[in-house]
N, C-alpha and C. Protein backbone atom coordinates (compact mmCIF):
# COMPACT_ATOMS: atom_id res chain seq x y z
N UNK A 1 -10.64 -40.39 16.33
CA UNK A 1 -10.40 -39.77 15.05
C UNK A 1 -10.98 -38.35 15.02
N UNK A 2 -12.56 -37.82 15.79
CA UNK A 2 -12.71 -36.56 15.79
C UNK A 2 -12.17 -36.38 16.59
N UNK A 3 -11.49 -36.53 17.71
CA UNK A 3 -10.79 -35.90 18.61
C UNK A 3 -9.43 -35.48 17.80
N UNK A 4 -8.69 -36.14 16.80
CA UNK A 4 -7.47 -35.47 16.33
C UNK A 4 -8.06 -34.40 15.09
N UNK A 5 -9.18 -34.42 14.49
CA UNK A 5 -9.33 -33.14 13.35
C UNK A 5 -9.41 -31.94 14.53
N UNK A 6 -9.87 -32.56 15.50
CA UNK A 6 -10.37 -31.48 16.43
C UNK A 6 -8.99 -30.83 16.69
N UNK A 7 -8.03 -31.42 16.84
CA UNK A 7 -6.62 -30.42 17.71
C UNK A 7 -5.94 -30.51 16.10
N UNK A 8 -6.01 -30.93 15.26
CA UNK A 8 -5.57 -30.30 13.91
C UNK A 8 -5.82 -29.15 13.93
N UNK A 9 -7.01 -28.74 13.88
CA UNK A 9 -7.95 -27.28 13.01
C UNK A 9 -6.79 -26.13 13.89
N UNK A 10 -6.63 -26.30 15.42
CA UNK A 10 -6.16 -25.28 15.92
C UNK A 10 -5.32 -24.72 15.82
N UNK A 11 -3.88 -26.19 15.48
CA UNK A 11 -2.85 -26.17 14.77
C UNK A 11 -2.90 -25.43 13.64
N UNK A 12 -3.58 -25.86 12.70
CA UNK A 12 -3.65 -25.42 11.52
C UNK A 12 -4.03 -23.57 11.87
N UNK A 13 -4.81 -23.02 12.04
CA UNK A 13 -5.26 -21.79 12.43
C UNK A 13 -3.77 -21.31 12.57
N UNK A 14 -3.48 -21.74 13.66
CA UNK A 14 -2.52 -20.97 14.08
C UNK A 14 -1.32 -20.83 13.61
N UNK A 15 -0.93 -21.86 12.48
CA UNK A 15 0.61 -21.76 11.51
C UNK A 15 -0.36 -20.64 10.67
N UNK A 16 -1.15 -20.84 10.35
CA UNK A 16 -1.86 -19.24 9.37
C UNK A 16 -1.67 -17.94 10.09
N UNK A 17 -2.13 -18.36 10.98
CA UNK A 17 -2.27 -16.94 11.64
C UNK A 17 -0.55 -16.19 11.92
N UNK A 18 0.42 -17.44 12.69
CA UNK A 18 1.62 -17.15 12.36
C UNK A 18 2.35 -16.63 10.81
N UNK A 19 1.74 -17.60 10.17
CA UNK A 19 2.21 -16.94 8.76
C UNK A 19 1.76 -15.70 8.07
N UNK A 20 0.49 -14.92 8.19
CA UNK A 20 0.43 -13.79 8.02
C UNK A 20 0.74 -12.63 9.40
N UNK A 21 1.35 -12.82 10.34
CA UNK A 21 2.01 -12.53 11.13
C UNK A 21 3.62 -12.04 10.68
N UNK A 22 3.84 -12.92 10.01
CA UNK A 22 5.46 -12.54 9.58
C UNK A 22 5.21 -12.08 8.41
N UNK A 23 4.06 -12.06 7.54
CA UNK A 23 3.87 -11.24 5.96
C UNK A 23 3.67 -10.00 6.61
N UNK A 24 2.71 -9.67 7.45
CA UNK A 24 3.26 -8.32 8.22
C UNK A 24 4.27 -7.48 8.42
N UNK A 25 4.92 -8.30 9.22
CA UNK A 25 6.30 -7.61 9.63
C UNK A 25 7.16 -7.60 8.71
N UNK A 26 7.50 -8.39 7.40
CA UNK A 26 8.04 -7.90 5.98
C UNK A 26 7.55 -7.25 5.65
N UNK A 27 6.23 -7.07 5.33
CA UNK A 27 5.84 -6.00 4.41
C UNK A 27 6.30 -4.75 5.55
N UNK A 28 6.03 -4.47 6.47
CA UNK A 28 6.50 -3.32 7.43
C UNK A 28 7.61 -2.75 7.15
N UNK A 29 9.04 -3.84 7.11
CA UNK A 29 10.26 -4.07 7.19
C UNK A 29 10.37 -3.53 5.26
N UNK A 30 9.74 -3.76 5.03
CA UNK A 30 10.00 -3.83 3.01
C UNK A 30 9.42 -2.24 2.92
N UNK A 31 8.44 -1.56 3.49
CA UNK A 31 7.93 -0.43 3.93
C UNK A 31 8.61 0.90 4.14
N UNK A 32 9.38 0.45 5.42
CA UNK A 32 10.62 0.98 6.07
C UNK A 32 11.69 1.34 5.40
N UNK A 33 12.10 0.00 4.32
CA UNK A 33 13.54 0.57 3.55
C UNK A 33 13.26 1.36 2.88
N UNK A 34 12.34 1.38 1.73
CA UNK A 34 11.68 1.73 0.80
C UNK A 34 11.73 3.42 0.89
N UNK A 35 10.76 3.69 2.18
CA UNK A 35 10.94 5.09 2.68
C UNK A 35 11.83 5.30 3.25
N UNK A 36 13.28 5.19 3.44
CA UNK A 36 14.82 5.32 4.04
C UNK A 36 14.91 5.90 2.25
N UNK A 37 15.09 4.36 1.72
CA UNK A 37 15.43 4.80 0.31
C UNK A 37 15.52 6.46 -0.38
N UNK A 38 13.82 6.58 -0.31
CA UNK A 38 13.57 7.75 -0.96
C UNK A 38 13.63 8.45 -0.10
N UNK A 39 14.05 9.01 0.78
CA UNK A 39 14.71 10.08 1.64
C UNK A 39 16.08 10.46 1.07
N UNK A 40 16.81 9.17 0.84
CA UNK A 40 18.19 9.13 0.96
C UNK A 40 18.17 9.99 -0.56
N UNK A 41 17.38 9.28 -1.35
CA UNK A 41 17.76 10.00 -3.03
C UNK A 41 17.44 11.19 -3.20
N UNK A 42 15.88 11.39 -2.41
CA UNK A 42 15.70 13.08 -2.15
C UNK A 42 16.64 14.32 -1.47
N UNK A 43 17.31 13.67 -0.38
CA UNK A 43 18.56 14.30 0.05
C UNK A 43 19.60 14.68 -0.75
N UNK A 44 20.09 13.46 -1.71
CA UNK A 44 21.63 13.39 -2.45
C UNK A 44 20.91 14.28 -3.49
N UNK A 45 19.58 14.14 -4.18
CA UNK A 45 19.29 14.93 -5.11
C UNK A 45 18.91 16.88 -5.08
N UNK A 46 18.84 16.72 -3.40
CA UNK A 46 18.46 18.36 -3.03
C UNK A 46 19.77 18.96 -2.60
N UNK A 47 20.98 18.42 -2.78
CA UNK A 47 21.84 18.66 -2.20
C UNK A 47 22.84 19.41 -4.04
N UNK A 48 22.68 18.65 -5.01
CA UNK A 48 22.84 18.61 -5.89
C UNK A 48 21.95 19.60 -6.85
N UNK A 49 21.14 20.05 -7.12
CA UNK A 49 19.67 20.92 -7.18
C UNK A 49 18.98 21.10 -6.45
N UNK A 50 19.14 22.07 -5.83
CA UNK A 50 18.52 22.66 -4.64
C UNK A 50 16.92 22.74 -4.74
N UNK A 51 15.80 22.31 -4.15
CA UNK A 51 14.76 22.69 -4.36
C UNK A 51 13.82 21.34 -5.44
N UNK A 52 14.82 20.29 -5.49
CA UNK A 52 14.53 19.23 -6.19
C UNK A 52 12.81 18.78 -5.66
N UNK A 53 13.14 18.68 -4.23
CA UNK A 53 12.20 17.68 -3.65
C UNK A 53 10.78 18.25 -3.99
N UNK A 54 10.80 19.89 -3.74
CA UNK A 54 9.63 20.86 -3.70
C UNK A 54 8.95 20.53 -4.74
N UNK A 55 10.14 20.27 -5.68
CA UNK A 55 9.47 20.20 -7.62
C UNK A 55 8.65 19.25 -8.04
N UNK A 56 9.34 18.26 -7.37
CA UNK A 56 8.73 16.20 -7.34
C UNK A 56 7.51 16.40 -6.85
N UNK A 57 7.54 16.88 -5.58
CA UNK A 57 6.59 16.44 -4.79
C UNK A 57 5.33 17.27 -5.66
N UNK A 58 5.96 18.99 -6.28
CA UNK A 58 3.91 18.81 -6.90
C UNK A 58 4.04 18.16 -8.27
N UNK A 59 5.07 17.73 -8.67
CA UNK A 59 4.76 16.94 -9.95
C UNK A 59 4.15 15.72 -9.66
N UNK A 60 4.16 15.23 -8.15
CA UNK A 60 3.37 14.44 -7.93
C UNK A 60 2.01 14.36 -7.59
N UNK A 61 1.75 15.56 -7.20
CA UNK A 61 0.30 15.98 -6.73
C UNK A 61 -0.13 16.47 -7.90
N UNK A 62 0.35 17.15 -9.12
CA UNK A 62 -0.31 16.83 -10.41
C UNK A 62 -0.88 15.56 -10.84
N UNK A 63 0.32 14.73 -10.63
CA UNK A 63 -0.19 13.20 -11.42
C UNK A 63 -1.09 12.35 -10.82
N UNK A 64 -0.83 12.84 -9.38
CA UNK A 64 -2.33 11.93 -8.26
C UNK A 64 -3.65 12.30 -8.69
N UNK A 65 -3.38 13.59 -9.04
CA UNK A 65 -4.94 14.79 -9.27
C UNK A 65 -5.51 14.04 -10.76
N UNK A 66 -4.23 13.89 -11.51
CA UNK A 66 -4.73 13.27 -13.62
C UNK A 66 -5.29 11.57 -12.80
N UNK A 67 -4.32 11.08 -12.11
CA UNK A 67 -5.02 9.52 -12.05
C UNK A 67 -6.17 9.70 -11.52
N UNK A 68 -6.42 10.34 -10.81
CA UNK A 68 -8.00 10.31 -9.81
C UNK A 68 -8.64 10.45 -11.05
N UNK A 69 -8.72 11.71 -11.29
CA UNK A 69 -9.66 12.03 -12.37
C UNK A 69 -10.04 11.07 -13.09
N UNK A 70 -8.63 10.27 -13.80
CA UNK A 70 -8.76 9.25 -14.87
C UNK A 70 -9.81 7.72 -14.25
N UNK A 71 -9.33 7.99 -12.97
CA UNK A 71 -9.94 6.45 -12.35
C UNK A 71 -11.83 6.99 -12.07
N UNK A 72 -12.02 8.26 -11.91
CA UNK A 72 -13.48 8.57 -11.98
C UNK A 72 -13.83 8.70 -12.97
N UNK A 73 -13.34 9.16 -13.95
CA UNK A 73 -14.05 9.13 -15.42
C UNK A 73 -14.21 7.61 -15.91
N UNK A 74 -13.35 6.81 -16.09
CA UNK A 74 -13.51 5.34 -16.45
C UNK A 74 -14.14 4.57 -15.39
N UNK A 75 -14.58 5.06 -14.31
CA UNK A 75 -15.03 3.82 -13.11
C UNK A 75 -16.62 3.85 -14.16
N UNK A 76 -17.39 2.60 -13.97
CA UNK A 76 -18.60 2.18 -14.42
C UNK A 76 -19.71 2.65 -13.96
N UNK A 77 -20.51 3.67 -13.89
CA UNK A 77 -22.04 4.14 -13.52
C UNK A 77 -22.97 2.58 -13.33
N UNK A 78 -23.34 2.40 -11.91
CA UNK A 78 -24.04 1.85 -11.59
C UNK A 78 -25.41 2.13 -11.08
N UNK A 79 -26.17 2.44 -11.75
CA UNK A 79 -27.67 3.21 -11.14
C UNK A 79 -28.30 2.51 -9.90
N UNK A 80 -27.93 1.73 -9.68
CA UNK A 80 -28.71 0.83 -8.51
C UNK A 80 -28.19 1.14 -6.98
N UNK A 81 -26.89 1.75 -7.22
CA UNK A 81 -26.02 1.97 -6.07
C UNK A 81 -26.49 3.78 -5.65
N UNK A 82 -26.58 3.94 -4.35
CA UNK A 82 -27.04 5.70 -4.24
C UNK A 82 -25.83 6.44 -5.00
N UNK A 83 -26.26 7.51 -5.19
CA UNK A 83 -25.32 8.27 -5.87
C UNK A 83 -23.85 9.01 -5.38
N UNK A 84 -24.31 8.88 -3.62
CA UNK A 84 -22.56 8.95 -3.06
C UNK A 84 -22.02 7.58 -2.90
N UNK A 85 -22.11 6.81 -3.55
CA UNK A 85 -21.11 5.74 -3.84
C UNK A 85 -20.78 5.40 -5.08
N UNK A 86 -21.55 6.19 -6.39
CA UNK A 86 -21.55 6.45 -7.68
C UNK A 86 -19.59 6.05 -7.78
């Protein structure tokens, strides 16, 4: 009887380990289209308004710059922690 938990556990390990093995390679694969995608719309859209992508892209580096900010102003002051990990 410990001899079969014993060659269970390995089994077992290893359908896990297989199974986040293939959550990998979807998420990779789900990754991949995703950025095809937005190429493809940035193209059809720079093709159509020239200079589209230039515009997005710092309207996006505006909004990265407001969330940061927003996520450091609301993160919680912990005094116990040194102050470069504040």
């Amino acid at each position: 009887m410990i001899k079969e938990e014993k060659q269970e556990a390995p089994k077992k390990s290893r359908v896990i380990l297989d199974q986040l093995n293939t959550l990998k390679r979807e998420d990779e694969t789900l990754y991949n289209i995703l950025a095809v995608d937005v190429w493809a719309l940035a193209k059809t859209m720079d093709e159509f308004q020239p200079g589209f992508w230039s515009a997005f892209m710092k309207n996006r580096e505006k909004a990265l710059k407001r969330f940061i900010s927003e996520v450091i102003k609301n993160k919680p002051t912990d005094p116990k922690r040194p102050p470069f990990l504040r």
